[in-house]
PDB file of N, CA and C in Angstrom:
ATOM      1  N   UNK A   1      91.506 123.346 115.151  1.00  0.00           N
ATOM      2  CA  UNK A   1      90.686 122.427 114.398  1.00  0.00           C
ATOM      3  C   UNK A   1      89.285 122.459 115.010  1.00  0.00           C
ATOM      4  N   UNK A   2      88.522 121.086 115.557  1.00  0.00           N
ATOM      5  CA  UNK A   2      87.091 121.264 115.615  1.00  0.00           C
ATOM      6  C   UNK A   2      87.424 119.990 116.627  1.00  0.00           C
ATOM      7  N   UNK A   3      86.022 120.010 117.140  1.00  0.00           N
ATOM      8  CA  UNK A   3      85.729 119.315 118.104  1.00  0.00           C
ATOM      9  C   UNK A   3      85.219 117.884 117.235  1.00  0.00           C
ATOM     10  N   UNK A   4      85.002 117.961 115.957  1.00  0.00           N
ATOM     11  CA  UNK A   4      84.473 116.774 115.451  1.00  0.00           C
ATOM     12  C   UNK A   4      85.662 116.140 114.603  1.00  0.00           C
ATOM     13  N   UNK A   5      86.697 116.694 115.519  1.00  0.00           N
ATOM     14  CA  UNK A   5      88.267 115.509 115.349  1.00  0.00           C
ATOM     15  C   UNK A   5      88.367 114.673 116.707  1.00  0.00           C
ATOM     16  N   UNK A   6      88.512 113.022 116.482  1.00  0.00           N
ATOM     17  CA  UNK A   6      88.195 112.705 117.605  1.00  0.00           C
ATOM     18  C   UNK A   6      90.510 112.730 118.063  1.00  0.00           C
ATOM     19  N   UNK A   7      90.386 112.575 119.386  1.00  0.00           N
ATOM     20  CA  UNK A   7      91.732 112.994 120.021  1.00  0.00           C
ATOM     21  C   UNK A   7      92.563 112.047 119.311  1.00  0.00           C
ATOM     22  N   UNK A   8      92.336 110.714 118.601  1.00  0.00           N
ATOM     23  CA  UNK A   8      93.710 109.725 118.341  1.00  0.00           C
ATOM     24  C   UNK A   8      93.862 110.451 117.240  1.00  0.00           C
ATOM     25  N   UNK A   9      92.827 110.985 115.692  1.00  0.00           N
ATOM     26  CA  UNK A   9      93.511 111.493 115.033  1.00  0.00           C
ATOM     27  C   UNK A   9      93.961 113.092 114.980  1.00  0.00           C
ATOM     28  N   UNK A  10      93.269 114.053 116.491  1.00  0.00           N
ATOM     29  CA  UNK A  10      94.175 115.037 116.138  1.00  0.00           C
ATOM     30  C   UNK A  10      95.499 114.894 116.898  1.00  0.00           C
ATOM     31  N   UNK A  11      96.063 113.810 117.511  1.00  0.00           N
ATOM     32  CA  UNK A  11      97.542 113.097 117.612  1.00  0.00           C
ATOM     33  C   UNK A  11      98.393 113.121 116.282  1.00  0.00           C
ATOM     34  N   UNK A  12      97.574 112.676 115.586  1.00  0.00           N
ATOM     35  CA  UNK A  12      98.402 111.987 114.222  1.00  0.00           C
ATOM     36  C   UNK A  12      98.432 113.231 113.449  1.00  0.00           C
ATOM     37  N   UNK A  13      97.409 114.500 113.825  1.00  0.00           N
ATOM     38  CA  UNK A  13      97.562 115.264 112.619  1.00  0.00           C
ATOM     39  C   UNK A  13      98.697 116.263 113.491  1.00  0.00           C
ATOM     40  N   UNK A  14      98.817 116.214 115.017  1.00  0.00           N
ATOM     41  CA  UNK A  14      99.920 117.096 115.393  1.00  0.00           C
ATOM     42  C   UNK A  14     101.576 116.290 114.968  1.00  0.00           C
ATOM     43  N   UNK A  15     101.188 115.574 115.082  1.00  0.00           N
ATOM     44  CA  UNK A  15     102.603 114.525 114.498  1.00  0.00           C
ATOM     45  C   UNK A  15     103.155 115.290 113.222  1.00  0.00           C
ATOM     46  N   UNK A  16     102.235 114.904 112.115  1.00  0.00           N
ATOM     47  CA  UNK A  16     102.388 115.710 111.100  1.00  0.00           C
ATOM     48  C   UNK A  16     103.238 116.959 111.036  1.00  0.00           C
ATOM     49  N   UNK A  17     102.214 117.560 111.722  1.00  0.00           N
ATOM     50  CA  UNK A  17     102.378 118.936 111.707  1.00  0.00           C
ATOM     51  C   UNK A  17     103.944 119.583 112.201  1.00  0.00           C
ATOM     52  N   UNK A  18     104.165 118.393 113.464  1.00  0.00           N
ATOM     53  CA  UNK A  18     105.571 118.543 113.753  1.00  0.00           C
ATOM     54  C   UNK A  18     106.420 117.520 112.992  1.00  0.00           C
ATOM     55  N   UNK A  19     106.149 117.000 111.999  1.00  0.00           N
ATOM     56  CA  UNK A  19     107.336 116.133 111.234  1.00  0.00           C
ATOM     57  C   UNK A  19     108.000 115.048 112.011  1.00  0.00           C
ATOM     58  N   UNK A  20     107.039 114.823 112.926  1.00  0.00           N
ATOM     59  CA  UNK A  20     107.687 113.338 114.448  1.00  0.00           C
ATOM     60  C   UNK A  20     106.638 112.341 114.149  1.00  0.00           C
ATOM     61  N   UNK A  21     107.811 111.367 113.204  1.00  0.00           N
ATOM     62  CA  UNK A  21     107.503 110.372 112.742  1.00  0.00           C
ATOM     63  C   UNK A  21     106.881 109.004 113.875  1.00  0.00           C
ATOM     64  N   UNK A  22     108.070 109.264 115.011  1.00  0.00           N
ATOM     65  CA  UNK A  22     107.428 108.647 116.040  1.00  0.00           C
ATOM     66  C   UNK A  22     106.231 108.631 116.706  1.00  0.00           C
ATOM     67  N   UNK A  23     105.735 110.167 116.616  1.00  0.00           N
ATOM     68  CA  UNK A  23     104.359 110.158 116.828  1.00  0.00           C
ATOM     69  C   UNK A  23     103.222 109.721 116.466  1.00  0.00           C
ATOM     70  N   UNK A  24     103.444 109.859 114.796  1.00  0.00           N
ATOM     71  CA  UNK A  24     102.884 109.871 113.899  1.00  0.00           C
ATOM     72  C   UNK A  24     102.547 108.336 113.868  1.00  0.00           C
ATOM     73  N   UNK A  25     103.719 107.087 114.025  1.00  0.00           N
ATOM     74  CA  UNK A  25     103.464 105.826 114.190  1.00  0.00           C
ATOM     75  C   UNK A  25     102.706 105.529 115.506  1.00  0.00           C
ATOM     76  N   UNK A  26     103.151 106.036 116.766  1.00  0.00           N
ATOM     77  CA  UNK A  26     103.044 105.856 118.191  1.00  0.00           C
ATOM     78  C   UNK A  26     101.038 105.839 117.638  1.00  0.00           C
ATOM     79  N   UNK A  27     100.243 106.895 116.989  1.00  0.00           N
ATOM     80  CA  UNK A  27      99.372 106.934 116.681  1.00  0.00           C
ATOM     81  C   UNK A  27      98.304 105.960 116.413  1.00  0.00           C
ATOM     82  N   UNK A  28      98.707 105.138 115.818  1.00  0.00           N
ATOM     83  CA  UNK A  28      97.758 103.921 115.112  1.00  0.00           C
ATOM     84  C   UNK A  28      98.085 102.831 116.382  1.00  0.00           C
ATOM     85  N   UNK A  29      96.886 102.117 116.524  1.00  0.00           N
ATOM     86  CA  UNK A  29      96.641 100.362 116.518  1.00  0.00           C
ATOM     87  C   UNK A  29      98.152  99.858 116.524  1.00  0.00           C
ATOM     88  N   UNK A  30      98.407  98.788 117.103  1.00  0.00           N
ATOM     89  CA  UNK A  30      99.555  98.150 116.401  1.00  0.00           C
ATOM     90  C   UNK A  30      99.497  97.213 115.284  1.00  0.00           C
ATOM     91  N   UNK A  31      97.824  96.855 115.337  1.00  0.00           N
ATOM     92  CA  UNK A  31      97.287  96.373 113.918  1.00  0.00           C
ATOM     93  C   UNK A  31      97.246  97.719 113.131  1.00  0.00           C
ATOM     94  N   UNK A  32      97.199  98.692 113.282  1.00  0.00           N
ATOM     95  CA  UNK A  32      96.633 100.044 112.273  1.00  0.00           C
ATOM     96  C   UNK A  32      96.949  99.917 111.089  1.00  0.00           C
ATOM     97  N   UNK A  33      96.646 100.415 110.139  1.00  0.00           N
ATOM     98  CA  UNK A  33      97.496 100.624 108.248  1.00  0.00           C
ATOM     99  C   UNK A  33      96.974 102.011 108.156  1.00  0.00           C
ATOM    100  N   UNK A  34      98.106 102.132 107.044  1.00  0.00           N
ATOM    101  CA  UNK A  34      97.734 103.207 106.456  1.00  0.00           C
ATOM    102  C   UNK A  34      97.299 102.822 104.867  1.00  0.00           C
ATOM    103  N   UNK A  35      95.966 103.233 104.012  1.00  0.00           N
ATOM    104  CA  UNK A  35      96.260 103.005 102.749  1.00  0.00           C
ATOM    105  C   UNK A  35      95.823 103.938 101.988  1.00  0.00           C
ATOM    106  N   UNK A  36      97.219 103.715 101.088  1.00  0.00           N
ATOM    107  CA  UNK A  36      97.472 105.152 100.385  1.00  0.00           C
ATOM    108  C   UNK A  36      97.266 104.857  99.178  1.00  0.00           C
ATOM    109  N   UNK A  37      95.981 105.473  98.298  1.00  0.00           N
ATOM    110  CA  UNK A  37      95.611 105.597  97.253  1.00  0.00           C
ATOM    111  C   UNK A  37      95.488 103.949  96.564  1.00  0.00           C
ATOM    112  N   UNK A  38      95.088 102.928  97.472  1.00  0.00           N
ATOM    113  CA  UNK A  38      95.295 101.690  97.345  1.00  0.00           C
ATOM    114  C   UNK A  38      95.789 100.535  97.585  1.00  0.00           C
ATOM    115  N   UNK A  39      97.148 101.516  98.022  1.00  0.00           N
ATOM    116  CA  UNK A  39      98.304 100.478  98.279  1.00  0.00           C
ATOM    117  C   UNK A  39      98.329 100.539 100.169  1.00  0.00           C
ATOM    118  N   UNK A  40      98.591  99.575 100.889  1.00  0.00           N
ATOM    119  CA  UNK A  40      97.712  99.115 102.177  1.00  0.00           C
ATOM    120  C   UNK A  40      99.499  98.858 103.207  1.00  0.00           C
ATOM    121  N   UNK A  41      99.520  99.872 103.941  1.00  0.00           N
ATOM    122  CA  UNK A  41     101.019  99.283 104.559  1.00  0.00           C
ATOM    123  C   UNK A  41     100.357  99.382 105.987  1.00  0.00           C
ATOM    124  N   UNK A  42     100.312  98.393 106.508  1.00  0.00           N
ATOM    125  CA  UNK A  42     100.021  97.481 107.771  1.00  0.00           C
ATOM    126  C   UNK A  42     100.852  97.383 108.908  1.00  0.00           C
ATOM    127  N   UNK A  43     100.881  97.420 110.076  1.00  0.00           N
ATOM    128  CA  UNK A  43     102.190  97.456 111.299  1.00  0.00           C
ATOM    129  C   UNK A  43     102.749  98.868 111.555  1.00  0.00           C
ATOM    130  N   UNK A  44     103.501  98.961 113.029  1.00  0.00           N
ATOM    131  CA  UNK A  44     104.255 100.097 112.786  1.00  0.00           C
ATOM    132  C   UNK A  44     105.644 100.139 112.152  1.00  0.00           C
ATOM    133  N   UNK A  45     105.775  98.951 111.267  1.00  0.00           N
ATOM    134  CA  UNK A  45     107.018  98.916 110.585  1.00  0.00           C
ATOM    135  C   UNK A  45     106.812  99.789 109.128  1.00  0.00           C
ATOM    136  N   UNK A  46     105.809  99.256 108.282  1.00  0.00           N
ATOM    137  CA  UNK A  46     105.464  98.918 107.444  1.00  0.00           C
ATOM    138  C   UNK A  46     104.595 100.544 107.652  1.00  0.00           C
ATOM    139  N   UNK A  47     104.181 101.331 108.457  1.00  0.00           N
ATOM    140  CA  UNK A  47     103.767 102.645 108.807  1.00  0.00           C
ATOM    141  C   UNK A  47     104.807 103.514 108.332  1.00  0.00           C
ATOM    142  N   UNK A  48     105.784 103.333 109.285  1.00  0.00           N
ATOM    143  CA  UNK A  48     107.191 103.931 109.301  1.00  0.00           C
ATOM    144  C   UNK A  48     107.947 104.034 108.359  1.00  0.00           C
ATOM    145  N   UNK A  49     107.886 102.604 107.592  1.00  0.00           N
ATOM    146  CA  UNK A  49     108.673 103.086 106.227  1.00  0.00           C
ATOM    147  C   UNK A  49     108.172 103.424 104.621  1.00  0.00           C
ATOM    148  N   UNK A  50     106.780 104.059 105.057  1.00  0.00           N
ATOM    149  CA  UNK A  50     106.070 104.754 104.047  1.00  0.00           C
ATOM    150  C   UNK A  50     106.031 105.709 104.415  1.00  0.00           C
ATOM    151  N   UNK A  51     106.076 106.221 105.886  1.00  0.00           N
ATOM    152  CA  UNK A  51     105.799 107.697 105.828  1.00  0.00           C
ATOM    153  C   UNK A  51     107.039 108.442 105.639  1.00  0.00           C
ATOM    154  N   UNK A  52     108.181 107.198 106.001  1.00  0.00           N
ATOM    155  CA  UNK A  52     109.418 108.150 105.847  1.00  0.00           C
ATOM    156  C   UNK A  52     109.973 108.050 104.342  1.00  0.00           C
ATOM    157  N   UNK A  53     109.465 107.288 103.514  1.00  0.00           N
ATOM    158  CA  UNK A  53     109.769 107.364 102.117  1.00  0.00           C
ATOM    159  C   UNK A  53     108.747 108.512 101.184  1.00  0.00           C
ATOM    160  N   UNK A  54     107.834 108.753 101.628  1.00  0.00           N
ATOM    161  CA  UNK A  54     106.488 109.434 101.068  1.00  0.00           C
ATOM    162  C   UNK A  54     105.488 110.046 101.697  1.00  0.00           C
ATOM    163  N   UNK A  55     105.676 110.543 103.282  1.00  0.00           N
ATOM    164  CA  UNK A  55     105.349 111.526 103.928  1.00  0.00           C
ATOM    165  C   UNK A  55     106.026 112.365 104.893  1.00  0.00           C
ATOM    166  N   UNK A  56     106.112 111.762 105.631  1.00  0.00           N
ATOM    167  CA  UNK A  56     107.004 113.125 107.230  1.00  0.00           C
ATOM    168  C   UNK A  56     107.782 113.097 106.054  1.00  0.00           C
ATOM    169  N   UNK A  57     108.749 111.762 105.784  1.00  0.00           N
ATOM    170  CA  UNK A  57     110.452 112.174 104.878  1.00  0.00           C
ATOM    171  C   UNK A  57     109.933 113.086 103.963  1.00  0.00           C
ATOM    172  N   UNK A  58     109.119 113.249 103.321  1.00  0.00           N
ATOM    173  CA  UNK A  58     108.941 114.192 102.398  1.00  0.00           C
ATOM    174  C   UNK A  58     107.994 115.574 102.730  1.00  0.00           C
ATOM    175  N   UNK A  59     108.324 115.894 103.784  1.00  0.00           N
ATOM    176  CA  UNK A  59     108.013 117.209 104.974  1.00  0.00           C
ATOM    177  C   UNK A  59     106.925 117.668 104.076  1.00  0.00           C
ATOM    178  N   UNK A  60     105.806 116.590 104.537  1.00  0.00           N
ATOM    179  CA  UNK A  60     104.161 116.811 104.071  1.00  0.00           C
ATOM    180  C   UNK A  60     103.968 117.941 105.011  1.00  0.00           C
ATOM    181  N   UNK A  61     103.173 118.788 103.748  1.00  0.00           N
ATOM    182  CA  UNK A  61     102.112 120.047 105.277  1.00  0.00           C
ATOM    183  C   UNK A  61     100.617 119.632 105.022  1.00  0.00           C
ATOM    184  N   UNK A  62     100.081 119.844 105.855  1.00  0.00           N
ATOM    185  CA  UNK A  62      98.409 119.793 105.536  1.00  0.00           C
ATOM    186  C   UNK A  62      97.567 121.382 105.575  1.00  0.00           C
ATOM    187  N   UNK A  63      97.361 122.201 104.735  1.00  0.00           N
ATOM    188  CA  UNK A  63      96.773 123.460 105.075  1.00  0.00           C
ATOM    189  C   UNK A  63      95.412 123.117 104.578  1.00  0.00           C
ATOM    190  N   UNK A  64      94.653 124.489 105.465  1.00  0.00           N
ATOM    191  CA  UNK A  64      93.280 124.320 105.101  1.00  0.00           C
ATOM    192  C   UNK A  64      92.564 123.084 105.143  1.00  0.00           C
ATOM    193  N   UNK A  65      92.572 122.724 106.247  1.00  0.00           N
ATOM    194  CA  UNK A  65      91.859 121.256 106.658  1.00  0.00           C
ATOM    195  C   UNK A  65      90.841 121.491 107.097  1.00  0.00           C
ATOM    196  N   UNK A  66      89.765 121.034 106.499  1.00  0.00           N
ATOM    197  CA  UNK A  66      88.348 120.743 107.092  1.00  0.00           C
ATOM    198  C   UNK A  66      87.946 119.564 107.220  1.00  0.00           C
ATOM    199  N   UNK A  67      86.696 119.332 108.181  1.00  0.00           N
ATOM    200  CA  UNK A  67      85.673 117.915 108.708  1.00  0.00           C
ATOM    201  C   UNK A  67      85.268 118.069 107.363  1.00  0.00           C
ATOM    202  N   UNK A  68      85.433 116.609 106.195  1.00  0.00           N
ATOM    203  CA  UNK A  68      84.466 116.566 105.466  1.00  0.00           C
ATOM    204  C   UNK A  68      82.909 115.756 105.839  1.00  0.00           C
ATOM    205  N   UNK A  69      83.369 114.815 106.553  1.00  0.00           N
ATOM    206  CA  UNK A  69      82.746 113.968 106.811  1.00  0.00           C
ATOM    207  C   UNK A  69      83.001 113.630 108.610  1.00  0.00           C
ATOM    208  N   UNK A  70      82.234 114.147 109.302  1.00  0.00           N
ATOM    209  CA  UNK A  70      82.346 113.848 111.105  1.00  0.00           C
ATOM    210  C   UNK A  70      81.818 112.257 111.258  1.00  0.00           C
ATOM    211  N   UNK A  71      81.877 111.752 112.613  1.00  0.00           N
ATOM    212  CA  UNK A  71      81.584 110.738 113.095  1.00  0.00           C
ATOM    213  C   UNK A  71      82.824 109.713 113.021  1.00  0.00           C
ATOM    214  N   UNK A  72      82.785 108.315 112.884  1.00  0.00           N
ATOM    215  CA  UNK A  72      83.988 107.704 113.066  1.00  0.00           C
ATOM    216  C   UNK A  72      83.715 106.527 111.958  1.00  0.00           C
ATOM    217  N   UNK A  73      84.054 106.301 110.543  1.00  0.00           N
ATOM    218  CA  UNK A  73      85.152 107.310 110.717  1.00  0.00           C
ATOM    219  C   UNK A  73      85.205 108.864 110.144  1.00  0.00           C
ATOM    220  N   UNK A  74      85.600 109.925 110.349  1.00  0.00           N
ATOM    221  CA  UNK A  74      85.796 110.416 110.003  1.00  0.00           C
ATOM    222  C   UNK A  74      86.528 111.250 108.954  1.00  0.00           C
ATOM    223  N   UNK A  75      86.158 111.873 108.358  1.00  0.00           N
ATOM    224  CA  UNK A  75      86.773 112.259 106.729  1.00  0.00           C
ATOM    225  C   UNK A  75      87.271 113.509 106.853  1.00  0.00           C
ATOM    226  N   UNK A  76      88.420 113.800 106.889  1.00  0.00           N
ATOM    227  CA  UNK A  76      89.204 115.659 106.612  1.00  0.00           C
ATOM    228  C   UNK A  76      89.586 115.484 104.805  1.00  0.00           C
ATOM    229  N   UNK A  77      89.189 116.624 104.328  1.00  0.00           N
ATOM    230  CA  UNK A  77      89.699 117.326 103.038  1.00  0.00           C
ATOM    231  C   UNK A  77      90.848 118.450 103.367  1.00  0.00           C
ATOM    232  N   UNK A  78      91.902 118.421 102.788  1.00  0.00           N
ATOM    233  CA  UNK A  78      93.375 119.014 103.059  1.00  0.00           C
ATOM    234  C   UNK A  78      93.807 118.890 101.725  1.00  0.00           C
ATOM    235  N   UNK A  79      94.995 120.432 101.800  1.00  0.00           N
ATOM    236  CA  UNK A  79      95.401 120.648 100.630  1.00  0.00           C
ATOM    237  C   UNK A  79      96.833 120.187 101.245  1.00  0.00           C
ATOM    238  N   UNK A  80      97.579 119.499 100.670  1.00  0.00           N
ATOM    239  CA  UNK A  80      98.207 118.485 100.812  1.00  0.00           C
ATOM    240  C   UNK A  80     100.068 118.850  99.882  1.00  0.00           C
ATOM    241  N   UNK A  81     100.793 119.341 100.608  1.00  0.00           N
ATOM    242  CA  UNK A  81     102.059 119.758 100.162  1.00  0.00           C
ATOM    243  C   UNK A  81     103.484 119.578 101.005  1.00  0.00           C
ATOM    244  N   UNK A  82     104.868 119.840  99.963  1.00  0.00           N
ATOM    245  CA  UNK A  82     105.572 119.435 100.773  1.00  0.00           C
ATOM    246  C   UNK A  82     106.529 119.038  99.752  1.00  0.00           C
ATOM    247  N   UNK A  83     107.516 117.897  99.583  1.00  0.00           N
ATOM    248  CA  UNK A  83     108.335 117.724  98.562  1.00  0.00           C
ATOM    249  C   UNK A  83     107.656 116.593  98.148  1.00  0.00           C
ATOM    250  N   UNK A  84     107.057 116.418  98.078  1.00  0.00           N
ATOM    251  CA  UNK A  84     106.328 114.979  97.535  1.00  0.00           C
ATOM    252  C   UNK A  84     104.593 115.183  96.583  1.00  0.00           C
ATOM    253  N   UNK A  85     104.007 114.518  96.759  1.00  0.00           N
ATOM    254  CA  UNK A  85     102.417 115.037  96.024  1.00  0.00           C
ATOM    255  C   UNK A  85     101.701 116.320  96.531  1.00  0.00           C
ATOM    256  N   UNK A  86     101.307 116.560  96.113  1.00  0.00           N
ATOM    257  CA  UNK A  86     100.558 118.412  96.549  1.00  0.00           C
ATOM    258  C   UNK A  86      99.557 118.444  96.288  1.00  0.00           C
ATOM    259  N   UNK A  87      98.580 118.674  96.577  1.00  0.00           N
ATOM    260  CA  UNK A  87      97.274 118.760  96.217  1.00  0.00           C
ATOM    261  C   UNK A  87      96.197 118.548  97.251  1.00  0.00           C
ATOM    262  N   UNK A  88      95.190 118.890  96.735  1.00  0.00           N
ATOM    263  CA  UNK A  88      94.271 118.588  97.458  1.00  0.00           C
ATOM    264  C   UNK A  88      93.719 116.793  97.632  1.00  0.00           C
ATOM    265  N   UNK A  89      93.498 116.164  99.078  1.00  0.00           N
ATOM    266  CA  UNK A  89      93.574 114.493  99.107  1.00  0.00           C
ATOM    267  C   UNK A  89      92.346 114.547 100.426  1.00  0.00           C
ATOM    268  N   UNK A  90      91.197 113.646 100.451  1.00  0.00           N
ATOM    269  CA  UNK A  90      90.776 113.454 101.329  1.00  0.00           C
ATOM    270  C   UNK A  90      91.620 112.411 102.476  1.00  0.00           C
ATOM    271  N   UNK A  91      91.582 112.425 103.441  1.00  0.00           N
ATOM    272  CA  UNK A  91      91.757 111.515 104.705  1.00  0.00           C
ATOM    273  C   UNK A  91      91.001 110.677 105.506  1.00  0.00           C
ATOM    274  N   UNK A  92      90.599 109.579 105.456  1.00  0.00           N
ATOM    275  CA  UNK A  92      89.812 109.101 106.254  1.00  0.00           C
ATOM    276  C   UNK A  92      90.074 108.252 107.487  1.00  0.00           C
ATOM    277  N   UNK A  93      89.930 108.679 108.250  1.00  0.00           N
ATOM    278  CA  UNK A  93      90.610 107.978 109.343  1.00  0.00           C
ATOM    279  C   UNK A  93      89.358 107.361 110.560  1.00  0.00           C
ATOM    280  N   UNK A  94      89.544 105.827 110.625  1.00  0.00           N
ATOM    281  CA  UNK A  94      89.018 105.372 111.676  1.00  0.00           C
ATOM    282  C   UNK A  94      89.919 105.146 112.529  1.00  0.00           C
ATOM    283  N   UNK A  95      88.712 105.288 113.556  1.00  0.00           N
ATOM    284  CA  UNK A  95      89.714 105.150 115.523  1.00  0.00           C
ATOM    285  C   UNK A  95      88.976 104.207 116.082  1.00  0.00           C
ATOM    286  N   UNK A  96      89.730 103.150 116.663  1.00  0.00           N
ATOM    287  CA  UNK A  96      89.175 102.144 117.693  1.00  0.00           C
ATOM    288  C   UNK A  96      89.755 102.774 119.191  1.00  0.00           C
ATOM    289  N   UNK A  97      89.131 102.683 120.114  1.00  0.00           N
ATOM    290  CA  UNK A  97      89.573 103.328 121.760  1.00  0.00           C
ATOM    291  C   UNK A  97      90.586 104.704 121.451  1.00  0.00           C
ATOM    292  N   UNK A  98      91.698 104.777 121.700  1.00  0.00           N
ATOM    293  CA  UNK A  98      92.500 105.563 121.540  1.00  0.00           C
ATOM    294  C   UNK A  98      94.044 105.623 120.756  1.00  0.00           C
ATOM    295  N   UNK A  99      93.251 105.289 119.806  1.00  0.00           N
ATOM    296  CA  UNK A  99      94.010 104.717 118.658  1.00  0.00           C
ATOM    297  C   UNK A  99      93.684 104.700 117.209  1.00  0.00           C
ATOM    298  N   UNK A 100      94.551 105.448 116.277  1.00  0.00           N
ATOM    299  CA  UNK A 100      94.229 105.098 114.573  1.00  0.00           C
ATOM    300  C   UNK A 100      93.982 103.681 114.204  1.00  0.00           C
ATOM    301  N   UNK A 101      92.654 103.624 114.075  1.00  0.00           N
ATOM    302  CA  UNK A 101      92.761 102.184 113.348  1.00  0.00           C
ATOM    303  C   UNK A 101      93.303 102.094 111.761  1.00  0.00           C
ATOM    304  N   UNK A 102      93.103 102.961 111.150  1.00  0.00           N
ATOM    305  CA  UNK A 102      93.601 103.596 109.455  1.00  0.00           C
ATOM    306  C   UNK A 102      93.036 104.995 109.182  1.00  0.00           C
ATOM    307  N   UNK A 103      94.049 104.780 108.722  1.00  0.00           N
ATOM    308  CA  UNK A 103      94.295 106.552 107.721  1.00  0.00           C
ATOM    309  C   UNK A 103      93.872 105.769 106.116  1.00  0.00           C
ATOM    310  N   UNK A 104      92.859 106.601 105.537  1.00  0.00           N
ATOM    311  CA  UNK A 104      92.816 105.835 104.151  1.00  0.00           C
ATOM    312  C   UNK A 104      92.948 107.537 103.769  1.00  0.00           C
ATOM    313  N   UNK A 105      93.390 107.200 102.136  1.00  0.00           N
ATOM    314  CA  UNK A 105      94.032 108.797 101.526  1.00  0.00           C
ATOM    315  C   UNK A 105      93.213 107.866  99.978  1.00  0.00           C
ATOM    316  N   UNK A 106      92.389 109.550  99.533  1.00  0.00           N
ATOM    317  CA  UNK A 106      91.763 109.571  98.407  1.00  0.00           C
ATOM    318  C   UNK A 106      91.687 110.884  97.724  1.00  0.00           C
ATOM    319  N   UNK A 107      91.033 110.886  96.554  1.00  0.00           N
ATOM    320  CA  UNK A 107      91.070 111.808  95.634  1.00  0.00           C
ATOM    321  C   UNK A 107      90.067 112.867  96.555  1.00  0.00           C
TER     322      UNK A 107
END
């Protein structure tokens, strides 16, 4: 990747990448959310059981990821596949200290 990924989210994007959901939660704030296309799931409960209904569970890949947007927060564009939605989705992810504060997912 690039140096203008700051380290909490290239955590979350190796999580991914290895399908370790634990990581993937271990990642965020314990305030963190994720919100996905609107809908806002908050906690690492409420993390966990979206990604395992509609991401890791649905063995998301991310190819071809680029910095759309550097600084914090920062924006990756990814083509976005797996058994679930496919396509191309921006990511925006802010970090407080060493930690996801949110993952926001857009067109």
């Amino acid at each position: 990747m690039s140096n203008d990924i700051p380290a909490a989210v290239q955590r979350a994007l190796d999580a991914i990448d290895q399908l370790d959901a634990d990581a993937f939660v271990a990642a965020f704030a314990p305030d963190g959310y994720v919100d996905d296309w609107g809908r806002k799931f908050q906690g690492p409960d409420r993390i966990r059981s979206w990604s395992g209904a509609e991401f890791i569970g649905k063995n998301v890949t991310f190819t071809g990821t680029t910095v759309a947007t550097p600084g914090n927060p920062v924006t990756l564009l990814t083509q976005v596949g797996g058994d679930g939605f496919n396509g191309p989705s921006h990511f925006t992810f802010e970090v407080q200290g060493d930690q996801v504060a949110s993952m926001t997912i857009t067109a």
